[in-house]
N, C-alpha and C. Protein backbone atom coordinates (compact mmCIF):
# COMPACT_ATOMS: atom_id res chain seq x y z
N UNK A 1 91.60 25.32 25.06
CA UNK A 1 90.20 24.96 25.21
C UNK A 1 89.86 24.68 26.67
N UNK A 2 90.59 23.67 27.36
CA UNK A 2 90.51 23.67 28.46
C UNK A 2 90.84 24.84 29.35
N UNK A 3 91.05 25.95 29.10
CA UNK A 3 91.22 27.64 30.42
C UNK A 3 90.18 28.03 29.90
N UNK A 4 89.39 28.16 28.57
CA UNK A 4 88.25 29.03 28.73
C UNK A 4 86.81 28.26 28.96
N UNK A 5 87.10 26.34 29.15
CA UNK A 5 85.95 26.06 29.76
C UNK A 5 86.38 26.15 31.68
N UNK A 6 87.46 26.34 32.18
CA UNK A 6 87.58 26.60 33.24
C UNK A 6 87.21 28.04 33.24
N UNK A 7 87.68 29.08 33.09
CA UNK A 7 86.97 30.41 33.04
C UNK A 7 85.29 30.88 32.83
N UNK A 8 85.05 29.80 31.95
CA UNK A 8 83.41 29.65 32.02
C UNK A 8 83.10 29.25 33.08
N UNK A 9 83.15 27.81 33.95
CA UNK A 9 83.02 27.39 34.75
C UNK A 9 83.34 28.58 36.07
N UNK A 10 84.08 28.90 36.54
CA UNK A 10 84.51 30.05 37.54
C UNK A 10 83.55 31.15 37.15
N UNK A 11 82.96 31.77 36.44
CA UNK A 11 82.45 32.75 36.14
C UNK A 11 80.89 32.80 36.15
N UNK A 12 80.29 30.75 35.78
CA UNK A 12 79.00 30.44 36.42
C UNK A 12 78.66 30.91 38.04
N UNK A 13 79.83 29.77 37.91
CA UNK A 13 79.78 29.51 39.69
C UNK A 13 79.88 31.10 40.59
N UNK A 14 79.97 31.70 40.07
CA UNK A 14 80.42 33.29 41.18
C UNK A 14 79.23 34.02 40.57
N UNK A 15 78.24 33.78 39.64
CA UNK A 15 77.35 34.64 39.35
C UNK A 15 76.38 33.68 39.56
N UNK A 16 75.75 32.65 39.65
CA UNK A 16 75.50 31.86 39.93
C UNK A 16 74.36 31.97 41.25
N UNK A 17 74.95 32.55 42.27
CA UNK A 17 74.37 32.44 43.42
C UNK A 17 73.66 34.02 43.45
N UNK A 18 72.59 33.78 43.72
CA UNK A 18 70.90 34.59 44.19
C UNK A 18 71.08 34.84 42.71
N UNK A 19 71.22 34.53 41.68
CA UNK A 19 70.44 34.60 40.31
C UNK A 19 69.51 32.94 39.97
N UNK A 20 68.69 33.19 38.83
CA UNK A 20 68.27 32.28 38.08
C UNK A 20 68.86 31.07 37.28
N UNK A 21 68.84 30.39 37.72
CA UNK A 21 69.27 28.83 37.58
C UNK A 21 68.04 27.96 36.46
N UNK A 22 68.63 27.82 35.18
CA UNK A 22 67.32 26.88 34.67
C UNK A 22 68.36 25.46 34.47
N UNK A 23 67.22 24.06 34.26
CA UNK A 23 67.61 23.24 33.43
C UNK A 23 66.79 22.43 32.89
N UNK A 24 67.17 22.08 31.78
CA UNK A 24 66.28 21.95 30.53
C UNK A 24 66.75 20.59 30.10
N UNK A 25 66.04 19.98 28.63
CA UNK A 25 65.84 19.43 27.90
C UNK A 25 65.51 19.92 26.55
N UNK A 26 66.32 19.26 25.45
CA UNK A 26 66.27 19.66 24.51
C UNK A 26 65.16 18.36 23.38
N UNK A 27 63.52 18.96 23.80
CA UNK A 27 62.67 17.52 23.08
C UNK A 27 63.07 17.27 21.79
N UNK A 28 63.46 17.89 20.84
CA UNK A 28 63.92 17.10 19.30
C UNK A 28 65.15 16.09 19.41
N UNK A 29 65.93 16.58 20.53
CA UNK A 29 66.90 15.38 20.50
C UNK A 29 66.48 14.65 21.35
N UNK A 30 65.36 14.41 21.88
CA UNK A 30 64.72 13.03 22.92
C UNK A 30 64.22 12.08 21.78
N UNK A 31 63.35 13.22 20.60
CA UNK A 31 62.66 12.58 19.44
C UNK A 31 63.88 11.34 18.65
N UNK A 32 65.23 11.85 18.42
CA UNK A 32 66.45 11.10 17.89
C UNK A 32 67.14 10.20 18.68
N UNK A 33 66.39 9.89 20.01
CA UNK A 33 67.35 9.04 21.07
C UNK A 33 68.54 9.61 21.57
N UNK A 34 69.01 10.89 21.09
CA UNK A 34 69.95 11.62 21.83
C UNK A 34 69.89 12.06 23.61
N UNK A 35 70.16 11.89 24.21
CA UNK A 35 70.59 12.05 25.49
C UNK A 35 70.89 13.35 25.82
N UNK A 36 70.51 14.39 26.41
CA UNK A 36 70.74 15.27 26.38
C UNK A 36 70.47 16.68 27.62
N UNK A 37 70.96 17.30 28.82
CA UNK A 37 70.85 18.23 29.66
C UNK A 37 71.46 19.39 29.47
N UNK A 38 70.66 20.44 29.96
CA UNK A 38 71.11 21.61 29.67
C UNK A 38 70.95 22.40 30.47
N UNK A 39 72.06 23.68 31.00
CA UNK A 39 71.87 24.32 32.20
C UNK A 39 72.14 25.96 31.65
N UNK A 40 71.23 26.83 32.38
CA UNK A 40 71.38 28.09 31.84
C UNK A 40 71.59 29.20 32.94
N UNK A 41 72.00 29.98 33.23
CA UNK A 41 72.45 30.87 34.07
C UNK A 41 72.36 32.28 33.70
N UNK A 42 71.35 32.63 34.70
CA UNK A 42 71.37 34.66 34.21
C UNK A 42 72.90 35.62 35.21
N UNK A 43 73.63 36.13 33.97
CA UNK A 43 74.50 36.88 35.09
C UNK A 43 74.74 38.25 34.69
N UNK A 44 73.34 38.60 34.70
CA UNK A 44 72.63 39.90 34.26
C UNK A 44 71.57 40.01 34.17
N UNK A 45 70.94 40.97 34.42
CA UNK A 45 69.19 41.15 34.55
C UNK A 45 69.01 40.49 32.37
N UNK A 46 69.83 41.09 31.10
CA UNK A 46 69.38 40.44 30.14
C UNK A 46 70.52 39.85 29.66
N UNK A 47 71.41 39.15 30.41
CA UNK A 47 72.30 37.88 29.59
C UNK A 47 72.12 36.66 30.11
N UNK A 48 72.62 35.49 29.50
CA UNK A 48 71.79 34.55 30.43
C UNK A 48 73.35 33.63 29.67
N UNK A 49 74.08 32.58 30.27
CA UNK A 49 74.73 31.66 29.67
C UNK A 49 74.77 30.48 29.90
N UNK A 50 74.37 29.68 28.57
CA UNK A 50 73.71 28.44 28.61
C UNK A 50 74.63 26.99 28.23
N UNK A 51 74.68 26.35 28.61
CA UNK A 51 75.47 25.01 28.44
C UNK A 51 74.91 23.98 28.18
N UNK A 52 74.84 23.24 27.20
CA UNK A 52 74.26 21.86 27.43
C UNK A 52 75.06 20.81 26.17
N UNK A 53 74.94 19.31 27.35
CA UNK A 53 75.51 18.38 26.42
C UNK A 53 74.61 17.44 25.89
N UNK A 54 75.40 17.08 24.73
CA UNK A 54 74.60 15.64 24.26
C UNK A 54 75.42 14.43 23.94
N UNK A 55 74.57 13.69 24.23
CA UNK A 55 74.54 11.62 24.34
C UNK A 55 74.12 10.57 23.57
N UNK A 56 75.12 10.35 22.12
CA UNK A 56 73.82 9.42 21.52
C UNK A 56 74.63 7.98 21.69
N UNK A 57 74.35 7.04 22.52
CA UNK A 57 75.63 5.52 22.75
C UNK A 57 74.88 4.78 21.72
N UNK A 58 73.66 4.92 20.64
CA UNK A 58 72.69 3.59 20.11
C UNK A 58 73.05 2.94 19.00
N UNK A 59 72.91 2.30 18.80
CA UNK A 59 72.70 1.60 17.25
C UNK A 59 71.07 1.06 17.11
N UNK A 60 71.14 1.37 15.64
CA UNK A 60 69.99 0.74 14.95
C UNK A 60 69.14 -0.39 14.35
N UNK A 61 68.70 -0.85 13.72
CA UNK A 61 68.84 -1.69 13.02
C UNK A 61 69.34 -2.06 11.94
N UNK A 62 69.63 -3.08 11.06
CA UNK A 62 70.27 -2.48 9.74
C UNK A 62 71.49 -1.77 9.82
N UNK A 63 72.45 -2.17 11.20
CA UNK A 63 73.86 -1.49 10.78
C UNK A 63 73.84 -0.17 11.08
N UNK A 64 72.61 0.42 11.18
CA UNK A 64 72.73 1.52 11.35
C UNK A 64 73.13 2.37 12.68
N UNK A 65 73.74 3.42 12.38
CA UNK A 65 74.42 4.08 13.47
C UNK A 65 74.58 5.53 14.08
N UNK A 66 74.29 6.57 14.72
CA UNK A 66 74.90 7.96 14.70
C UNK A 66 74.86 8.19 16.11
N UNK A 67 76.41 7.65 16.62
CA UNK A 67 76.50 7.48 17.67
C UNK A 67 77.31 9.01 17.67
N UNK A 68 77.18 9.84 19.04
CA UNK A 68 77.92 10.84 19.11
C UNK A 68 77.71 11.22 20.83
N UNK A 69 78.87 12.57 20.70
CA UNK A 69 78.65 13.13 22.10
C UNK A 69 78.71 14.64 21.25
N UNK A 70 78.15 16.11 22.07
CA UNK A 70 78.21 17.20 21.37
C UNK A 70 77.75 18.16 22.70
N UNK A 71 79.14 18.85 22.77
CA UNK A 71 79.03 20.29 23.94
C UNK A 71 78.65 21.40 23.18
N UNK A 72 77.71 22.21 24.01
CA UNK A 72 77.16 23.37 23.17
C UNK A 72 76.74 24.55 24.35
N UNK A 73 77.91 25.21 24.32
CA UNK A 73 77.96 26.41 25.10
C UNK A 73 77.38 27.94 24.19
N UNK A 74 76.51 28.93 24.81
CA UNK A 74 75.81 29.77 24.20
C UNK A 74 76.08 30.63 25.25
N UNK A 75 75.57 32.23 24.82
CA UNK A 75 75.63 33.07 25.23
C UNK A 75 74.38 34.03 24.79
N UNK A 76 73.16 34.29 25.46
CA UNK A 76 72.39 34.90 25.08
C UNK A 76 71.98 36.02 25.53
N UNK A 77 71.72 37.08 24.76
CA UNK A 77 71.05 38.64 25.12
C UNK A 77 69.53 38.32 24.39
N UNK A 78 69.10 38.88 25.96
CA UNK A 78 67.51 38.73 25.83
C UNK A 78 67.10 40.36 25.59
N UNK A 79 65.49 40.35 25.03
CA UNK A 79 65.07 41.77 24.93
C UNK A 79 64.44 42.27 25.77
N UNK A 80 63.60 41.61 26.78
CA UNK A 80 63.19 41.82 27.50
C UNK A 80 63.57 41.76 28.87
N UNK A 81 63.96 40.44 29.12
CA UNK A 81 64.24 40.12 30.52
C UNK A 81 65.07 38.73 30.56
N UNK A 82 65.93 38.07 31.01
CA UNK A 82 66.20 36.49 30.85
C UNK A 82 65.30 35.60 31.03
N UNK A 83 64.93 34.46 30.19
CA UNK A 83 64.22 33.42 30.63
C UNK A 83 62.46 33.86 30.19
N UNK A 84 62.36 34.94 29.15
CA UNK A 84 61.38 35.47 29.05
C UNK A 84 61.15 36.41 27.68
N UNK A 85 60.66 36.02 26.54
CA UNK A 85 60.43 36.57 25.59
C UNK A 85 61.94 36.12 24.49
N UNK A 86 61.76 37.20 23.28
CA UNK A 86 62.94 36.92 22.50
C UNK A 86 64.37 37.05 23.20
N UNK A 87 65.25 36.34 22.39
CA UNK A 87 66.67 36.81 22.98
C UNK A 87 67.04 36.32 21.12
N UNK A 88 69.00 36.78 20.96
CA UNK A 88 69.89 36.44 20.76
C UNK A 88 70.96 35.73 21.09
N UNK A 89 71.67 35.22 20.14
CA UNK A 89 72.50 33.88 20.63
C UNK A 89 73.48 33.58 19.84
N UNK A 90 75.14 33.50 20.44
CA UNK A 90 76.08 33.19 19.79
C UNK A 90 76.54 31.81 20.66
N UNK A 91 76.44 30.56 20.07
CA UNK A 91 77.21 29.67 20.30
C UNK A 91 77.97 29.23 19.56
N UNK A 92 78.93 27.94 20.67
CA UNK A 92 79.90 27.44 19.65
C UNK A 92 79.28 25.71 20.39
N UNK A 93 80.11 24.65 19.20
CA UNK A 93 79.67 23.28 19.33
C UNK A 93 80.75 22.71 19.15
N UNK A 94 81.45 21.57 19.98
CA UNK A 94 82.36 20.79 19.63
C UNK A 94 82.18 19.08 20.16
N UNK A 95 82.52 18.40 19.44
CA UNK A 95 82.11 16.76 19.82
C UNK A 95 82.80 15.94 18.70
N UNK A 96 82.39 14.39 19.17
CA UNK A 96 83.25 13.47 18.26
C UNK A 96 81.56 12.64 17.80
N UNK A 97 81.76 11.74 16.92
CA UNK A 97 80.81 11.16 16.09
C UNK A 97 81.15 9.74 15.54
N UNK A 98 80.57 8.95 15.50
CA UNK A 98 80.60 7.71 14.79
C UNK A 98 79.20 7.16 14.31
N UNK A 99 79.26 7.41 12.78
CA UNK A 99 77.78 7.59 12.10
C UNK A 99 78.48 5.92 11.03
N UNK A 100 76.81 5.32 10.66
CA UNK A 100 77.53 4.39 9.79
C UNK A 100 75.86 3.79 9.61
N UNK A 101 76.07 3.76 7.80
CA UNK A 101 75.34 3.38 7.10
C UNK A 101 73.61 4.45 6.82
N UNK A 102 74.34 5.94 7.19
CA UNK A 102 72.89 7.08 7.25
C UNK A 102 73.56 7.69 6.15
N UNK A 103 72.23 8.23 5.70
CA UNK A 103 72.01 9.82 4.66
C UNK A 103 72.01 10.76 5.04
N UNK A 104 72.75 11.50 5.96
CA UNK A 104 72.04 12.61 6.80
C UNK A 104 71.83 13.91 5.90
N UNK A 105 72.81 13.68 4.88
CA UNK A 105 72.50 15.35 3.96
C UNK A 105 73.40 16.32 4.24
N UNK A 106 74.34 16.09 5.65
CA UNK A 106 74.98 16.64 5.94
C UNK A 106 76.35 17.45 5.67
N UNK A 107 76.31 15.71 5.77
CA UNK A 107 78.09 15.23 5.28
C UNK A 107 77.78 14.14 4.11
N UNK A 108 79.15 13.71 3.91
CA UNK A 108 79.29 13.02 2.69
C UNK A 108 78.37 11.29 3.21
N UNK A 109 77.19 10.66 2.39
CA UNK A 109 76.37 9.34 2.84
C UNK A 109 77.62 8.71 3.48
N UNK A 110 76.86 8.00 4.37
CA UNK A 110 77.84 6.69 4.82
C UNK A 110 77.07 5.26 4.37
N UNK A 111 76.23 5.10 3.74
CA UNK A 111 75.18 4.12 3.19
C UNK A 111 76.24 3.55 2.83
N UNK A 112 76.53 2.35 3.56
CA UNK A 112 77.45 1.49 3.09
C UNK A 112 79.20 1.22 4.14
N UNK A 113 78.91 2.52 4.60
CA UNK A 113 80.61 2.96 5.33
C UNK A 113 79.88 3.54 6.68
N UNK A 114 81.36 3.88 7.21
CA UNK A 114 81.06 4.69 8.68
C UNK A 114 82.32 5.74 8.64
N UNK A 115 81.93 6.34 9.15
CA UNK A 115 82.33 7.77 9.03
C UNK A 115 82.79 7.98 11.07
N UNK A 116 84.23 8.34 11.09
CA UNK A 116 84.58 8.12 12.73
C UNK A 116 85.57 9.70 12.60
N UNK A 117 84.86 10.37 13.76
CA UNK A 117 85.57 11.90 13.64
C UNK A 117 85.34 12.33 14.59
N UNK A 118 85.95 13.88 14.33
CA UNK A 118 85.58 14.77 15.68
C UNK A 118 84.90 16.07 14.95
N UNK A 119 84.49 17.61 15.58
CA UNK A 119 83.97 18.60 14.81
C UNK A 119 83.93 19.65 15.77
N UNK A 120 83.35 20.35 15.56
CA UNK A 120 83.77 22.32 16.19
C UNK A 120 83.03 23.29 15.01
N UNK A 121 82.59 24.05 15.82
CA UNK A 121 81.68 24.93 14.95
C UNK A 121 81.52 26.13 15.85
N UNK A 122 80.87 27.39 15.49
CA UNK A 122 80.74 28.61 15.73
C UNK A 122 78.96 28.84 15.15
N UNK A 123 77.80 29.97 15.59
CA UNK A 123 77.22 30.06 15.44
C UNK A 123 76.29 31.01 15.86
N UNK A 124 75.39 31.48 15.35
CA UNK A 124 74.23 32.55 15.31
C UNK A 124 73.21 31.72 15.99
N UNK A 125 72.20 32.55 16.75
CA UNK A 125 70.80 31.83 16.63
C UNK A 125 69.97 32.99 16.88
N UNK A 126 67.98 32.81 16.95
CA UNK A 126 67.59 33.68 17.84
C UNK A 126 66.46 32.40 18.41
N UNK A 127 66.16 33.20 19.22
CA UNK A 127 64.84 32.21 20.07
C UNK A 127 63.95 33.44 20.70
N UNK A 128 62.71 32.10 21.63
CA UNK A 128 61.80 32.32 22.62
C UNK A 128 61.37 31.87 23.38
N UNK A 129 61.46 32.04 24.31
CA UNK A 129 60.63 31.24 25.96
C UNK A 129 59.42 31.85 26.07
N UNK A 130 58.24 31.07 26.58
CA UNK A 130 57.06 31.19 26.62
C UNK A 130 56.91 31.05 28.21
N UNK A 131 56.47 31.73 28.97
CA UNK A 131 56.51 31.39 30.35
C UNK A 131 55.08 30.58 30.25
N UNK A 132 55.34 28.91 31.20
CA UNK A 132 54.14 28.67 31.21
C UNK A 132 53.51 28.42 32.89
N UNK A 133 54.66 28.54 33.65
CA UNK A 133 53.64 28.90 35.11
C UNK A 133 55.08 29.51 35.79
N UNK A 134 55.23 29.22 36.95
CA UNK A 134 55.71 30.00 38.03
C UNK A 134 57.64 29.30 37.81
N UNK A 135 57.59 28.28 37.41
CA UNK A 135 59.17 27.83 37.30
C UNK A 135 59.22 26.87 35.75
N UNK A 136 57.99 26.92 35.56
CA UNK A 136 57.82 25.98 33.82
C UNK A 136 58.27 27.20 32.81
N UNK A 137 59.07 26.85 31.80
CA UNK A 137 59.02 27.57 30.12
C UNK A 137 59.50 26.68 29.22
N UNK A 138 58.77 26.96 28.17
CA UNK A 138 59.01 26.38 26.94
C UNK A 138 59.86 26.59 26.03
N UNK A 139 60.80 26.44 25.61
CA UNK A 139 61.85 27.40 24.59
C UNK A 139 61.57 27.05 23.48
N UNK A 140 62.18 28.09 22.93
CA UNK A 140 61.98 27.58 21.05
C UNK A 140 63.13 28.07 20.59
N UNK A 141 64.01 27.61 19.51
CA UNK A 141 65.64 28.17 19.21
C UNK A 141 65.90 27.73 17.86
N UNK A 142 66.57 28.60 17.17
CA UNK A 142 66.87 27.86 15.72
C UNK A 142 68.25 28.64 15.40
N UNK A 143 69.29 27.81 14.84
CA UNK A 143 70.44 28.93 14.65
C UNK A 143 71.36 28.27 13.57
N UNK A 144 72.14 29.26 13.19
CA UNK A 144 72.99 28.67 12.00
C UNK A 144 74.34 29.27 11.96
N UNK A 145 75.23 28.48 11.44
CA UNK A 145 76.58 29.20 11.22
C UNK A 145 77.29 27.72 10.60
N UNK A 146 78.72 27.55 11.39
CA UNK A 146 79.75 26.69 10.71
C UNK A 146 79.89 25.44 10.89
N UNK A 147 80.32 24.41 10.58
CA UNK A 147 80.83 23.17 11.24
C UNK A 147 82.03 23.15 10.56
N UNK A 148 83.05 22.28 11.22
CA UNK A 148 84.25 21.73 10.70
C UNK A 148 84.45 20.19 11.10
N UNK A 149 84.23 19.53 10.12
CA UNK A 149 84.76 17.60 10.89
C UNK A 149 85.98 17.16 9.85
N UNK A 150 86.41 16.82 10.72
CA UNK A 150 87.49 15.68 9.76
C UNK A 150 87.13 14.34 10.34
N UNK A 151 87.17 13.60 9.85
CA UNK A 151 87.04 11.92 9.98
C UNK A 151 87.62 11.04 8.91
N UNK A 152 88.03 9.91 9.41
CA UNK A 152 88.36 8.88 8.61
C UNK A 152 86.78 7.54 8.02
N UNK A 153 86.42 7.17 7.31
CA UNK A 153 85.93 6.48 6.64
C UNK A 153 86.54 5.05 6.49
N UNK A 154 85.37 4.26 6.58
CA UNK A 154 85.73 2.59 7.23
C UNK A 154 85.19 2.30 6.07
N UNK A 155 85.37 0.58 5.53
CA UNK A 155 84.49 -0.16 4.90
C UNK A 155 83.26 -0.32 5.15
N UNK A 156 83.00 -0.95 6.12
CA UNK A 156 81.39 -0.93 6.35
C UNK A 156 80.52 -0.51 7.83
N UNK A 157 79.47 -0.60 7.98
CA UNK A 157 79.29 0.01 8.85
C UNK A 157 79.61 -0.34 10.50
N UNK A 158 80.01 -1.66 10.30
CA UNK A 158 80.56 -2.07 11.63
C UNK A 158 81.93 -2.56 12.06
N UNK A 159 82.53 -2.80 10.79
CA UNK A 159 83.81 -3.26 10.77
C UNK A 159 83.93 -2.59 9.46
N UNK A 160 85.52 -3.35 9.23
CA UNK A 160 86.12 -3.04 7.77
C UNK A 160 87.44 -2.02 8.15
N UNK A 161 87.81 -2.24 6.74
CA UNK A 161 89.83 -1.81 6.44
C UNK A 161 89.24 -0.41 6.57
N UNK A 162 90.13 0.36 6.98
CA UNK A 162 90.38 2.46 7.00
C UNK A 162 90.22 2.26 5.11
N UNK A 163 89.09 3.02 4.95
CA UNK A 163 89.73 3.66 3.52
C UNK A 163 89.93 4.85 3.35
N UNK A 164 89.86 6.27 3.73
CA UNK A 164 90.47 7.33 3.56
C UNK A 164 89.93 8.42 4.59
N UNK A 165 90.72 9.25 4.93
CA UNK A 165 90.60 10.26 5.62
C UNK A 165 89.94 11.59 5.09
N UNK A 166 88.96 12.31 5.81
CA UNK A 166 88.17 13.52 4.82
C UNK A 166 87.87 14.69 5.63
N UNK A 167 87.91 15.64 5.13
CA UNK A 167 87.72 17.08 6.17
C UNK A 167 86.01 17.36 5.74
N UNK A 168 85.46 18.06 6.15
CA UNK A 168 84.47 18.84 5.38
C UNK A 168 84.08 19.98 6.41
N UNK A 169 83.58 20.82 5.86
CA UNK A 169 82.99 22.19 6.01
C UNK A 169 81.50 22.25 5.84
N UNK A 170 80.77 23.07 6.73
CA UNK A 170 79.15 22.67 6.63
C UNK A 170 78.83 23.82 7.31
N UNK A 171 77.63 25.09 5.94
CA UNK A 171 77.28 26.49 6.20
C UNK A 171 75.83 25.96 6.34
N UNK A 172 75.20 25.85 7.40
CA UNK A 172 73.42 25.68 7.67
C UNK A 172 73.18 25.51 9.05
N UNK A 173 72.52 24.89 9.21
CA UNK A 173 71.56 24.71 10.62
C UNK A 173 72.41 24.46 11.42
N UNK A 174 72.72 24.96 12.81
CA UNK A 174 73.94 24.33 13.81
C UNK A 174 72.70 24.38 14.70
N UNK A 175 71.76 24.93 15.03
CA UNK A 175 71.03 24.43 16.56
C UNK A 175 69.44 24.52 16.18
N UNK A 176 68.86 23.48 16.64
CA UNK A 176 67.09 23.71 16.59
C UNK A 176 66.57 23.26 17.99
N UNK A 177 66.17 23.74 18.65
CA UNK A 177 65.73 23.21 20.13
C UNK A 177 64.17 24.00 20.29
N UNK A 178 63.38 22.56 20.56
CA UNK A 178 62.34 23.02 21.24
C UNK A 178 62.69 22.63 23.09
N UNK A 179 62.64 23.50 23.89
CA UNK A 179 63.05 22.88 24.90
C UNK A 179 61.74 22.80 26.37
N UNK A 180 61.91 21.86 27.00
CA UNK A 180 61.51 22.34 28.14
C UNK A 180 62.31 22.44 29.47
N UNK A 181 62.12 23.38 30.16
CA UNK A 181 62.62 24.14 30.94
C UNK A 181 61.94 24.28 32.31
N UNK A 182 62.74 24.02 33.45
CA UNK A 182 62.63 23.97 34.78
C UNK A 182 63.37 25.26 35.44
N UNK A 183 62.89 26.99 35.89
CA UNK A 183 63.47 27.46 36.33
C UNK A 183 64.02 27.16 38.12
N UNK A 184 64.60 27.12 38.52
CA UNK A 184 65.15 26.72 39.65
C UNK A 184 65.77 28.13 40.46
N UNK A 185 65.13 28.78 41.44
CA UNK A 185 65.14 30.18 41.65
C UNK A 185 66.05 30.46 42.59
């Protein structure tokens, strides 16, 4: 894992220079208190490869919790041009999580427990950027494919004894981003 985020990295950086540079924000995860930057790189008149992480350190009220971190490297073929109209999109997602006392629908409730793991996934998407002036765009993205988490399960949501260890598998939504976007030329 670590040679092909160094090989990514080496392969920004050398295409990188006199191309298109964006970075973004992903607003639905501003809407969730998630923390979140994202950097995209054209290294082709229509490929563009995009990186961005996320940050959630919060707790709630009520015990509540969905604390996480989540890397999400993409690779997109545009139809038109990068940074401009439809594209395609294969990413992958990997991060750790500590959720406690939510429904998410996801995974198995933690209403009551906390749920402490890690995860990795693979994925489809398509999108659109809307150019809205000279270095502004708007993105829009929706995509789906795999997850994989294993985690162990606590008593309650802030403390409590280990009660059992659990894998799960998850076929639906892996990315929704409305974004906004700063091209940087």
């Amino acid at each position: 894992m670590k040679r092909l985020i160094w090989i990514l990295f080496v392969c920004i950086s050398v295409s990188a220079s006199a191309q298109k540079v964006a970075v973004k924000t992903n607003l639905l995860y501003d809407v969730t208190t998630t923390l979140n930057l994202g950097t995209e790189f054209r290294v082709a008149p229509k490929w563009t490869i995009d990186l961005s992480g996320n940050y959630n350190p919060f707790k709630f009220k009520n015990d509540k919790k969905m604390k996480h971190w989540l890397v999400q490297p993409e690779v997109r073929y545009w139809l038109c041009e990068a940074f401009n109209g439809h594209f395609f999109a294969l990413h992958a997602l990997g991060g750790t999580f500590n959720v406690g006392n939510l429904d998410l629908g996801i995974f198995p409730s933690t209403k009551g427990t906390r749920a402490e793991g890690g995860m990795y996934g693979a994925g489809i998407g398509w999108g659109y950027q809307f150019v809205l002036g000279n270095r502004w765009n708007l993105g829009l993205e929706i995509g789906g494919g795999w997850i994989h988490a294993n985690y162990d399960e606590y008593e309650c949501p802030r403390c409590g004894e280990w009660l059992k260890d659990g894998k799960k598998d998850y076929f639906g939504l892996t990315k929704a981003a409305v974004s906004l976007i700063y091209i940087i030329k």
